[in-house]
Each structure stands twice: as structure tokens, then as C-alpha cells.
PDB file of N, CA and C in Angstrom:
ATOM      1  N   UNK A   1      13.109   1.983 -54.269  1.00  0.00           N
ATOM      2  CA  UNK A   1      12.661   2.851 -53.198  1.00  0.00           C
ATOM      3  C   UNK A   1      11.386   2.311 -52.576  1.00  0.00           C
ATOM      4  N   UNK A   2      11.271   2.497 -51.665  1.00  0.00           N
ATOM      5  CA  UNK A   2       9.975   2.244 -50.526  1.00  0.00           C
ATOM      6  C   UNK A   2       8.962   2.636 -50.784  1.00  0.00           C
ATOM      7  N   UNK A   3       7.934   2.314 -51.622  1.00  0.00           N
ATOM      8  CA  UNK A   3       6.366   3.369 -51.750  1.00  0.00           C
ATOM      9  C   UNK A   3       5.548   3.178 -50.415  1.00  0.00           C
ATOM     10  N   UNK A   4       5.692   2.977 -49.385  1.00  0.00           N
ATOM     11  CA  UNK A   4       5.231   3.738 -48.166  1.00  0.00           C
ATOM     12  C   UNK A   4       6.063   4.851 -47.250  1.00  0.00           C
ATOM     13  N   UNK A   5       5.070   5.596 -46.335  1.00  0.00           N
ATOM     14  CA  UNK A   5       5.877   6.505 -46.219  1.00  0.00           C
ATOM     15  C   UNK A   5       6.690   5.968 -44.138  1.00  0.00           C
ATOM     16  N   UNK A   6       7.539   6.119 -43.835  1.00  0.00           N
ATOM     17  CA  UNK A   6       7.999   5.832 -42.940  1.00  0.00           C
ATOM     18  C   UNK A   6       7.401   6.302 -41.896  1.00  0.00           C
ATOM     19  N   UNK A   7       6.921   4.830 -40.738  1.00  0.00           N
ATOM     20  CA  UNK A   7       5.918   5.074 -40.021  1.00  0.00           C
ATOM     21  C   UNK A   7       6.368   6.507 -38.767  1.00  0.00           C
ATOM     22  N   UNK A   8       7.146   6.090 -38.541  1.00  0.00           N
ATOM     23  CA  UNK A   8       7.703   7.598 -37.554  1.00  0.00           C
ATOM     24  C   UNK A   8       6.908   6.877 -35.906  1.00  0.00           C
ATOM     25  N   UNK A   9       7.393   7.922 -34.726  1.00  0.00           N
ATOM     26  CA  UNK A   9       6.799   7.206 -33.396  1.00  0.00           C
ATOM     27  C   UNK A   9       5.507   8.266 -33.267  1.00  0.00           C
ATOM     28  N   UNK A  10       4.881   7.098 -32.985  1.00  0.00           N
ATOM     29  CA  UNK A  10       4.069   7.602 -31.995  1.00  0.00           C
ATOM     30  C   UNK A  10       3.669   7.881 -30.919  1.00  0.00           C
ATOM     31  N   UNK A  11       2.838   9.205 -30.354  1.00  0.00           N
ATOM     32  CA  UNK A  11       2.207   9.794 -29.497  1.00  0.00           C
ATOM     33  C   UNK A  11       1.694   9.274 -27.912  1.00  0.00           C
ATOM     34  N   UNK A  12       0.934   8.118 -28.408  1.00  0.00           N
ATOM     35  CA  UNK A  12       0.169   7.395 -27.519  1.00  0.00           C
ATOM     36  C   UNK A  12       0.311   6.130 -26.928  1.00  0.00           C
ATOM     37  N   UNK A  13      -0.276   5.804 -26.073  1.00  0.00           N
ATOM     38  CA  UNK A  13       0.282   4.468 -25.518  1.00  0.00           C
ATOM     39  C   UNK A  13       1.480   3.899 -24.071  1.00  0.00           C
ATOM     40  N   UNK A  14       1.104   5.552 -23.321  1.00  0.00           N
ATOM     41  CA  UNK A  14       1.639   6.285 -22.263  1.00  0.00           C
ATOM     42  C   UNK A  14       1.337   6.432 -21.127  1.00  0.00           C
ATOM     43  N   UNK A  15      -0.357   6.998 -21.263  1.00  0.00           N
ATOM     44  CA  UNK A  15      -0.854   7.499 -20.272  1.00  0.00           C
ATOM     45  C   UNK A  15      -1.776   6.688 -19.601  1.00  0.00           C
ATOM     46  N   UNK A  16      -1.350   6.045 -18.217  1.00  0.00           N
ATOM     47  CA  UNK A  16      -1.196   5.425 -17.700  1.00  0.00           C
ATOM     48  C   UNK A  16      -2.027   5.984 -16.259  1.00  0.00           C
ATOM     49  N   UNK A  17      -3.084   6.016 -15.958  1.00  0.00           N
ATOM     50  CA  UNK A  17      -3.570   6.222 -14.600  1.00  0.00           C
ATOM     51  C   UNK A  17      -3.209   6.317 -13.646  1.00  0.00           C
ATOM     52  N   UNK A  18      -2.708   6.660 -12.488  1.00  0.00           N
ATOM     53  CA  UNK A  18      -1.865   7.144 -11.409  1.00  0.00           C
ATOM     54  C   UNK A  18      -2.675   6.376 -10.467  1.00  0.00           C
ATOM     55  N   UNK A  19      -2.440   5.264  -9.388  1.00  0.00           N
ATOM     56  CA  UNK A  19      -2.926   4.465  -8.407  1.00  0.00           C
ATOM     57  C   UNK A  19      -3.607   5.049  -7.259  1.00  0.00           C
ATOM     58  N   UNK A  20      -2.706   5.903  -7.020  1.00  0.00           N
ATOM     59  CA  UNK A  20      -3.357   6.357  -5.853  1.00  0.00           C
ATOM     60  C   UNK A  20      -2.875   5.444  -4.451  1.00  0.00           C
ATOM     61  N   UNK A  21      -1.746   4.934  -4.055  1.00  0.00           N
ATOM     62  CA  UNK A  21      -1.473   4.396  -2.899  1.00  0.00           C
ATOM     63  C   UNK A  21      -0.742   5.216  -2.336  1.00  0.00           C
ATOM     64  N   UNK A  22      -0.379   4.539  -1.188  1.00  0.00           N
ATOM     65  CA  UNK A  22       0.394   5.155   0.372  1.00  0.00           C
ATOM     66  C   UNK A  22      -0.543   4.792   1.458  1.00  0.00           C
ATOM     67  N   UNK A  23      -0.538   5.789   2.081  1.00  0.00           N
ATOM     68  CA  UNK A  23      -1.079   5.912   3.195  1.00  0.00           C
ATOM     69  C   UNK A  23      -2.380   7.019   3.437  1.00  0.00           C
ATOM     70  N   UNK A  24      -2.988   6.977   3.912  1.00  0.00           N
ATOM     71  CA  UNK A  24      -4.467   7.268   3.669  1.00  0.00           C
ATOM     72  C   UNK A  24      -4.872   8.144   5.227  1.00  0.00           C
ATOM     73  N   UNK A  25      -4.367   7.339   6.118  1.00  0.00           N
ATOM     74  CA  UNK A  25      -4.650   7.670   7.610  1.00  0.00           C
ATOM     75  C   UNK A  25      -3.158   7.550   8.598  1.00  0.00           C
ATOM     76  N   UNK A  26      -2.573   9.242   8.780  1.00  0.00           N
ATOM     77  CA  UNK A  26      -1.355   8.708   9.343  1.00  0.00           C
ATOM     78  C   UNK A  26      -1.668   9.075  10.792  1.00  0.00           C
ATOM     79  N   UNK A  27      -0.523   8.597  11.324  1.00  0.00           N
ATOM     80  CA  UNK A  27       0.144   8.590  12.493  1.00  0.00           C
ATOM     81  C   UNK A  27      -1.074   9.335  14.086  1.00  0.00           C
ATOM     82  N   UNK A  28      -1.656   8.370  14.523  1.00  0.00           N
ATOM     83  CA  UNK A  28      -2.685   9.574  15.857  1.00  0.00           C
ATOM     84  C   UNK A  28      -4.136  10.146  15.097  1.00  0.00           C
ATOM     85  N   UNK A  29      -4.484  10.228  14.040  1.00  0.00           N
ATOM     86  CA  UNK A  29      -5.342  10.122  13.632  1.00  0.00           C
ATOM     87  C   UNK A  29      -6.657   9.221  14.046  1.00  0.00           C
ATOM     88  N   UNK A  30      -7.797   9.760  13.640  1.00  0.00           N
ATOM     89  CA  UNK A  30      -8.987   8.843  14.139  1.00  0.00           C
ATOM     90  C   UNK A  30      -9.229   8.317  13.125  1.00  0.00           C
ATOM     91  N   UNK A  31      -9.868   6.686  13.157  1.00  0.00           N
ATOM     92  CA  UNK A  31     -10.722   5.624  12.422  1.00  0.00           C
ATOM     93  C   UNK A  31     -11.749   5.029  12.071  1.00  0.00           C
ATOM     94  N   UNK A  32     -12.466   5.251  11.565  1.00  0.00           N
ATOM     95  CA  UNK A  32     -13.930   4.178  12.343  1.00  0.00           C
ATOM     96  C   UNK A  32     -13.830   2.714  11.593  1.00  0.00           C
ATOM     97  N   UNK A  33     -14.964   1.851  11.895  1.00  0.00           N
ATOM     98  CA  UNK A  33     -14.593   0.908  11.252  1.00  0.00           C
ATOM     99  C   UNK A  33     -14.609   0.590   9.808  1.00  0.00           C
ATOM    100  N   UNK A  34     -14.225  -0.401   9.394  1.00  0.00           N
ATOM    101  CA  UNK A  34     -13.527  -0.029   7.577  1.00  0.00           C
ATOM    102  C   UNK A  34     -12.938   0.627   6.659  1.00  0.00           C
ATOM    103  N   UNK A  35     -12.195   1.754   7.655  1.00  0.00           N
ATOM    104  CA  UNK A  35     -11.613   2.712   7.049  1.00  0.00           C
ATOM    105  C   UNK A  35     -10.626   2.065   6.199  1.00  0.00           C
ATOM    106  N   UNK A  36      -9.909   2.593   5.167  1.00  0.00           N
ATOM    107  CA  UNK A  36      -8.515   2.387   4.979  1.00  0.00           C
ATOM    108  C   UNK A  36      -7.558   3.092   5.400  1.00  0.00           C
ATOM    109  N   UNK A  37      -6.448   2.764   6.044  1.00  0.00           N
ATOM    110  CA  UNK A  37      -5.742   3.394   6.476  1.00  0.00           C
ATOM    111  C   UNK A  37      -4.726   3.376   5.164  1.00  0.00           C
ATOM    112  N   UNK A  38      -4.461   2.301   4.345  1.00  0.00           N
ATOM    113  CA  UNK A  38      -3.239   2.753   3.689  1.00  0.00           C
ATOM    114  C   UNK A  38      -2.936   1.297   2.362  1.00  0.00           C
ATOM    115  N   UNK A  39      -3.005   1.829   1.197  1.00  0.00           N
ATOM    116  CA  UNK A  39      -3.196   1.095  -0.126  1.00  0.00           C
ATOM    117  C   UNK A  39      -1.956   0.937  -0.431  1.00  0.00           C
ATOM    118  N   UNK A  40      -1.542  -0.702  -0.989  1.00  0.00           N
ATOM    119  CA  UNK A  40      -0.264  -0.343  -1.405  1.00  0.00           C
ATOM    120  C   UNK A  40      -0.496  -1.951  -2.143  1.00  0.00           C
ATOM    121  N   UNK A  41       0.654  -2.246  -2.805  1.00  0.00           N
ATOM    122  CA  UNK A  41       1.154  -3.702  -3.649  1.00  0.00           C
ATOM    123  C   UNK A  41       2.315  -4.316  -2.483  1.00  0.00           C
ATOM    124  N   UNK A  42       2.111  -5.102  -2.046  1.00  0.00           N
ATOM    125  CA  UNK A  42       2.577  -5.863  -1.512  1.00  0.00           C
ATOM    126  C   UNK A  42       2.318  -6.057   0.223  1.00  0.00           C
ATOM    127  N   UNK A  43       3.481  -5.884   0.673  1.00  0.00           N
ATOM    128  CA  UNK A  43       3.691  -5.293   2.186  1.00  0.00           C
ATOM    129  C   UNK A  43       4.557  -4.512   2.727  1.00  0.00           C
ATOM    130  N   UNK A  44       4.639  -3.445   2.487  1.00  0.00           N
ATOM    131  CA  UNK A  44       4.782  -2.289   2.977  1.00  0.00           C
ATOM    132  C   UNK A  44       4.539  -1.691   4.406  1.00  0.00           C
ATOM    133  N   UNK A  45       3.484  -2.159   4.784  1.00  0.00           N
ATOM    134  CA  UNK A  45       3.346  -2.012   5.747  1.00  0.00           C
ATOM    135  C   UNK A  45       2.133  -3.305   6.158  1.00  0.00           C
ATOM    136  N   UNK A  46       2.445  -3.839   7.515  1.00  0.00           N
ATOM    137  CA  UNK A  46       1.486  -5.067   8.138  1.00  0.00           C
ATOM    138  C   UNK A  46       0.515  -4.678   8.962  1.00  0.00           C
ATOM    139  N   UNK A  47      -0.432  -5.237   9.340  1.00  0.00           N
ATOM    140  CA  UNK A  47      -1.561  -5.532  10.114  1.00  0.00           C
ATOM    141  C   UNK A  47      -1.202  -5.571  11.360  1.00  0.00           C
ATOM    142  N   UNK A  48      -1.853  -5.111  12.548  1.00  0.00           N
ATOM    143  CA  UNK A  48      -1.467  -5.501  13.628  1.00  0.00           C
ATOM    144  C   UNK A  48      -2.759  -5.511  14.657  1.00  0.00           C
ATOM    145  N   UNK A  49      -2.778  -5.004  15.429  1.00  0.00           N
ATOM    146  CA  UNK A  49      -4.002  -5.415  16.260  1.00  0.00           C
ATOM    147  C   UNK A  49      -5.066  -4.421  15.708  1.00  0.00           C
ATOM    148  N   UNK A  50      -6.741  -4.734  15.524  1.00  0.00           N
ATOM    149  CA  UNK A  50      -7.710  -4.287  14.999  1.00  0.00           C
ATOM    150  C   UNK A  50      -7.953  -4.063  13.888  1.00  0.00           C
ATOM    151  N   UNK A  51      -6.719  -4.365  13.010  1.00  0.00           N
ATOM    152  CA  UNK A  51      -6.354  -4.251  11.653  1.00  0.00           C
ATOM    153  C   UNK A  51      -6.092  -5.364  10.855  1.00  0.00           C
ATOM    154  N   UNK A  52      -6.952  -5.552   9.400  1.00  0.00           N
ATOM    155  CA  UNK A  52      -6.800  -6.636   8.370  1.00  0.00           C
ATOM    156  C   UNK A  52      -6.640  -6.204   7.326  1.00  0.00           C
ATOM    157  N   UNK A  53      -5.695  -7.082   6.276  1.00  0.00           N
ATOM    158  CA  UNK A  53      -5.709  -6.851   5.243  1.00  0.00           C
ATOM    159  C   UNK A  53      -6.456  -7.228   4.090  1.00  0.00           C
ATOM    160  N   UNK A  54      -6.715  -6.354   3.057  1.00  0.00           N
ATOM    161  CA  UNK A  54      -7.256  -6.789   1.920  1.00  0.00           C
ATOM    162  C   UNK A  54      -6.980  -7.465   0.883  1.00  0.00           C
ATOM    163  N   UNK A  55      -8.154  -7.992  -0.570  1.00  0.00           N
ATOM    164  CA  UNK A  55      -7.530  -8.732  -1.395  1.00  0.00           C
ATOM    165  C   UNK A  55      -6.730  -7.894  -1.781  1.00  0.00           C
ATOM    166  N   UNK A  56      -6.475  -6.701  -1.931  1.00  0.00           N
ATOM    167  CA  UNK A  56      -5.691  -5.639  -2.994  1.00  0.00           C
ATOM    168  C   UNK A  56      -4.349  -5.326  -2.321  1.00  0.00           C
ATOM    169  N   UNK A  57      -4.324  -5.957  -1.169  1.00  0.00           N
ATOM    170  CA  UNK A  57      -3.424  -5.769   0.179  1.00  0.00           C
ATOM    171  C   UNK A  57      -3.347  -4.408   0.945  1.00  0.00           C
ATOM    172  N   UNK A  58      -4.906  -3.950   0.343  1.00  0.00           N
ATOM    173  CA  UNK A  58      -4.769  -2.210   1.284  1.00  0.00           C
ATOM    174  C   UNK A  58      -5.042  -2.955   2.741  1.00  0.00           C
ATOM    175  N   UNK A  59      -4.783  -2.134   3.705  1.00  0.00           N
ATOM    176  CA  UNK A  59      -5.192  -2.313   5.282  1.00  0.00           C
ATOM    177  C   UNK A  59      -6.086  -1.557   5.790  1.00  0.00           C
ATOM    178  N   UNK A  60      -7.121  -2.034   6.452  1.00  0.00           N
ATOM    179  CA  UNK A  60      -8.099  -1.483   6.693  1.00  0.00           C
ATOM    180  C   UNK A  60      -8.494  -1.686   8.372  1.00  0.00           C
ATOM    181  N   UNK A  61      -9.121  -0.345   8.756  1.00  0.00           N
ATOM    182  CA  UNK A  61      -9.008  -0.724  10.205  1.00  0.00           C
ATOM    183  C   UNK A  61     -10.324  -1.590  10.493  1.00  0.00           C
ATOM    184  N   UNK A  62     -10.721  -2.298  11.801  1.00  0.00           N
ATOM    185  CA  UNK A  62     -12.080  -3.560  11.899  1.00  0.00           C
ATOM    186  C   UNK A  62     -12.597  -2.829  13.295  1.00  0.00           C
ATOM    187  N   UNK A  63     -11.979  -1.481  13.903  1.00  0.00           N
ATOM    188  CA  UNK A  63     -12.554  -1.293  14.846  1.00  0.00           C
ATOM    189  C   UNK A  63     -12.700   0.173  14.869  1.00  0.00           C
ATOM    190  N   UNK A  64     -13.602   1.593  15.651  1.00  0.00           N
ATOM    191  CA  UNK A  64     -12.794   2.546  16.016  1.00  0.00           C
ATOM    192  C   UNK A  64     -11.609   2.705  16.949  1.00  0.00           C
ATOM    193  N   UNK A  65     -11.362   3.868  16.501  1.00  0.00           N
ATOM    194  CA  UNK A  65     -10.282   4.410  17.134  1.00  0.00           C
ATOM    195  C   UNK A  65      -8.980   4.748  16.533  1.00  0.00           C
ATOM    196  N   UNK A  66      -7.715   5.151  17.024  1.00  0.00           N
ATOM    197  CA  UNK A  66      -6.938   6.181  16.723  1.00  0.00           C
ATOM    198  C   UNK A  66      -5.714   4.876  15.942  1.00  0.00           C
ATOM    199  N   UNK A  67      -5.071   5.593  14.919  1.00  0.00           N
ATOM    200  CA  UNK A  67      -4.205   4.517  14.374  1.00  0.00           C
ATOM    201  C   UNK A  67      -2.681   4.916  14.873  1.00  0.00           C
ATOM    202  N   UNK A  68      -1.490   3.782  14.867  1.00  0.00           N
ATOM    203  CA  UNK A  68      -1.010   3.561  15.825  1.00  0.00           C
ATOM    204  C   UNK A  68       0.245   2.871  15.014  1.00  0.00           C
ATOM    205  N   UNK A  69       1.406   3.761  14.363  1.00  0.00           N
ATOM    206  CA  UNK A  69       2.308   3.162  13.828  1.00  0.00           C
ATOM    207  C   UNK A  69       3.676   3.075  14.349  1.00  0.00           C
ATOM    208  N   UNK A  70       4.270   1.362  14.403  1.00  0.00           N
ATOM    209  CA  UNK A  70       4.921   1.204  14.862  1.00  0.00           C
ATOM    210  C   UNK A  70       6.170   0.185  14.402  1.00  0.00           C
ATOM    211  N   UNK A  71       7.290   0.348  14.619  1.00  0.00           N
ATOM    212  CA  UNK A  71       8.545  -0.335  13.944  1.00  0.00           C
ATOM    213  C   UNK A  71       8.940  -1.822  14.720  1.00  0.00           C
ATOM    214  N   UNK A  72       9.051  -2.867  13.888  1.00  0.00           N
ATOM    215  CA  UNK A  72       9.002  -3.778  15.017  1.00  0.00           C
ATOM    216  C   UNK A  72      10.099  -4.680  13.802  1.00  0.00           C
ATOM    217  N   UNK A  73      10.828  -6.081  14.297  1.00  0.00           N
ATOM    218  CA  UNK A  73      11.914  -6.708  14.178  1.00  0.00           C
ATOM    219  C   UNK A  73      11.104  -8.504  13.485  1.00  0.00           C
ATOM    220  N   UNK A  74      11.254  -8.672  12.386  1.00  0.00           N
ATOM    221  CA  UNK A  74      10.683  -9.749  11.618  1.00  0.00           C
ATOM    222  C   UNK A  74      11.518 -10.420  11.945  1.00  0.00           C
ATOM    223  N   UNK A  75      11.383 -11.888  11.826  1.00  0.00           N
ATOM    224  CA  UNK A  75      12.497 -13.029  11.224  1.00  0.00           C
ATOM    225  C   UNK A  75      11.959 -13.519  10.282  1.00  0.00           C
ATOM    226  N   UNK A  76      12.523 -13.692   8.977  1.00  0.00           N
ATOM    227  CA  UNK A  76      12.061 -13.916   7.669  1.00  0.00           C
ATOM    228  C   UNK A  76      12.426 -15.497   7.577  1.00  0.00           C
ATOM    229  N   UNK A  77      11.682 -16.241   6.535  1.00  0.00           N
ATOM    230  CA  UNK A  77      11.777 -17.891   6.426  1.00  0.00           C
ATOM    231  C   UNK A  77      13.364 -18.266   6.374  1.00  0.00           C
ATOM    232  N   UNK A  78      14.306 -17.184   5.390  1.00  0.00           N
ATOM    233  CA  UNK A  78      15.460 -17.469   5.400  1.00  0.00           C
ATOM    234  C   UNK A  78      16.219 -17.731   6.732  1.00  0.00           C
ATOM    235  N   UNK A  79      15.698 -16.744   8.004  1.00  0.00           N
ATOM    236  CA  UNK A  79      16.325 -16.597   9.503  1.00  0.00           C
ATOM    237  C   UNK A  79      16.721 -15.266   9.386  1.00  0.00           C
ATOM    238  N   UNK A  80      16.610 -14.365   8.157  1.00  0.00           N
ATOM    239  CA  UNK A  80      17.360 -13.065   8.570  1.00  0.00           C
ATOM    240  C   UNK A  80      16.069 -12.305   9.218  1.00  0.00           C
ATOM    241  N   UNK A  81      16.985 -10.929  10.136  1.00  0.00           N
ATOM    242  CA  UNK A  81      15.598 -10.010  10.640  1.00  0.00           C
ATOM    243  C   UNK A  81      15.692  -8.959  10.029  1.00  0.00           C
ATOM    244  N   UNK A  82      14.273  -8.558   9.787  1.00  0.00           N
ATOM    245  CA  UNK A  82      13.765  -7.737   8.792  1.00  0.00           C
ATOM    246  C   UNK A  82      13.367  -6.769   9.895  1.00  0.00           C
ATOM    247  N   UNK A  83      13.132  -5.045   9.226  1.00  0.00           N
ATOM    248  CA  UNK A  83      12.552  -4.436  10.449  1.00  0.00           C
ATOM    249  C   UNK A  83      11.436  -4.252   9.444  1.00  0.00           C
ATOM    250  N   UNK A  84      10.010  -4.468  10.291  1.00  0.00           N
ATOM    251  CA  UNK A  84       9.010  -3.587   9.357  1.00  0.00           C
ATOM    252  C   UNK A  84       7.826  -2.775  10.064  1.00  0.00           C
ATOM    253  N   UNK A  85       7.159  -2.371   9.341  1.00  0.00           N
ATOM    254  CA  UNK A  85       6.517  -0.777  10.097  1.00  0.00           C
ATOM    255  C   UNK A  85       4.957  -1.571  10.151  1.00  0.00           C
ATOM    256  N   UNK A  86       4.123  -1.810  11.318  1.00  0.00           N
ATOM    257  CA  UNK A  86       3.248  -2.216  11.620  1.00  0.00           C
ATOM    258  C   UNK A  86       2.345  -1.556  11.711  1.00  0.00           C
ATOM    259  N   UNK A  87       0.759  -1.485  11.421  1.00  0.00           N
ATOM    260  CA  UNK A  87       0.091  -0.296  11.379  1.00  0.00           C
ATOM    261  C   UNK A  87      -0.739  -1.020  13.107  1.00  0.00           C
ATOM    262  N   UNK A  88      -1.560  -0.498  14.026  1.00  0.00           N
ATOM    263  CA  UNK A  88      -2.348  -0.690  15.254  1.00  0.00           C
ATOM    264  C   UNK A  88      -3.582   0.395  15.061  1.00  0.00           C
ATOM    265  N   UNK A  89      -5.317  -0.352  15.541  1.00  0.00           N
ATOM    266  CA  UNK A  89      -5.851   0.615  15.645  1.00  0.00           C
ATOM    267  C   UNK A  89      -5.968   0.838  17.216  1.00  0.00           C
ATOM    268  N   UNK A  90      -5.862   1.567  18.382  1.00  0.00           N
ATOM    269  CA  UNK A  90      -6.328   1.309  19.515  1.00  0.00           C
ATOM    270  C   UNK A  90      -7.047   2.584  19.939  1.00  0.00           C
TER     271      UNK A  90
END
């Protein structure tokens, strides 16, 4: 027989901090400069005029004014077109 007692599961090793991304500043909304408009992992959404991205790839606006989202038609390295959602500050 086994003289220890059987470890069984444990409890911990779960809880996991919640990020906090999306979008931050939607649609007609006002900006000033450095705002973030919208945190995310990857690209989700792109840069477009008055707008840069970060190391973390959040987007942040570089000017005031009102933000400005819009659907527009990629061509990807392969040649296929992608549609993706562009953020604008104007």
C-alpha cells in the first residue's frame, strides 16, 4: 500500500487577470491627443489617418478630434481581399 496520502486537485492556478481590451472610444466620439481609442493583440482594427499604433498594438489617436470608423477592402501578401475596420481621427 501507498504510505502517502493521494494528492487530489487543486484549487489554484486559475485566476488569471482580465485584460481589459476592445475598444475604448467608439464611433463620433471626441479625442484629444494620445488618447486610446482601442487595445487589442494583434490587428483588429488599423490605423488610419491621425492615428498610430502602439508597441502593445493599442491605437492611439496623434491629433484632436472626433473618431471615425470605417470598413475598407485589404489585399493580403497572398492576393486575397480582406475587409478590415479602420479606425480615423478627423
Amino acid at each position: 500500500m501507498a504510505h502517502t496520502k493521494a494528492g487530489g486537485s487543486t484549487h489554484n492556478g486559475r485566476e488569471s487577470e482580465s485584460k481589459r481590451l476592445g475598444v475604448k472610444v467608439h464611433d463620433g466620439n471626441p479625442v484629444t491627443n494620445g488618447s486610446i481609442i482601442a487595445k487589442q493583440r494583434g490587428n483588429n482594427y488599423y490605423p488610419g489617418k491621425n492615428v498610430k499604433r502602439g508597441s502593445d498594438d493599442c491605437i492611439y489617436a496623434t491629433k484632436d478630434g472626433t473618431v471615425k470608423f470605417s470598413k475598407k477592402h485589404k489585399t493580403t501578401f497572398q492576393g486575397k481581399i480582406k475587409k478590415i475596420v479602420v479606425a480615423d481621427v478627423i
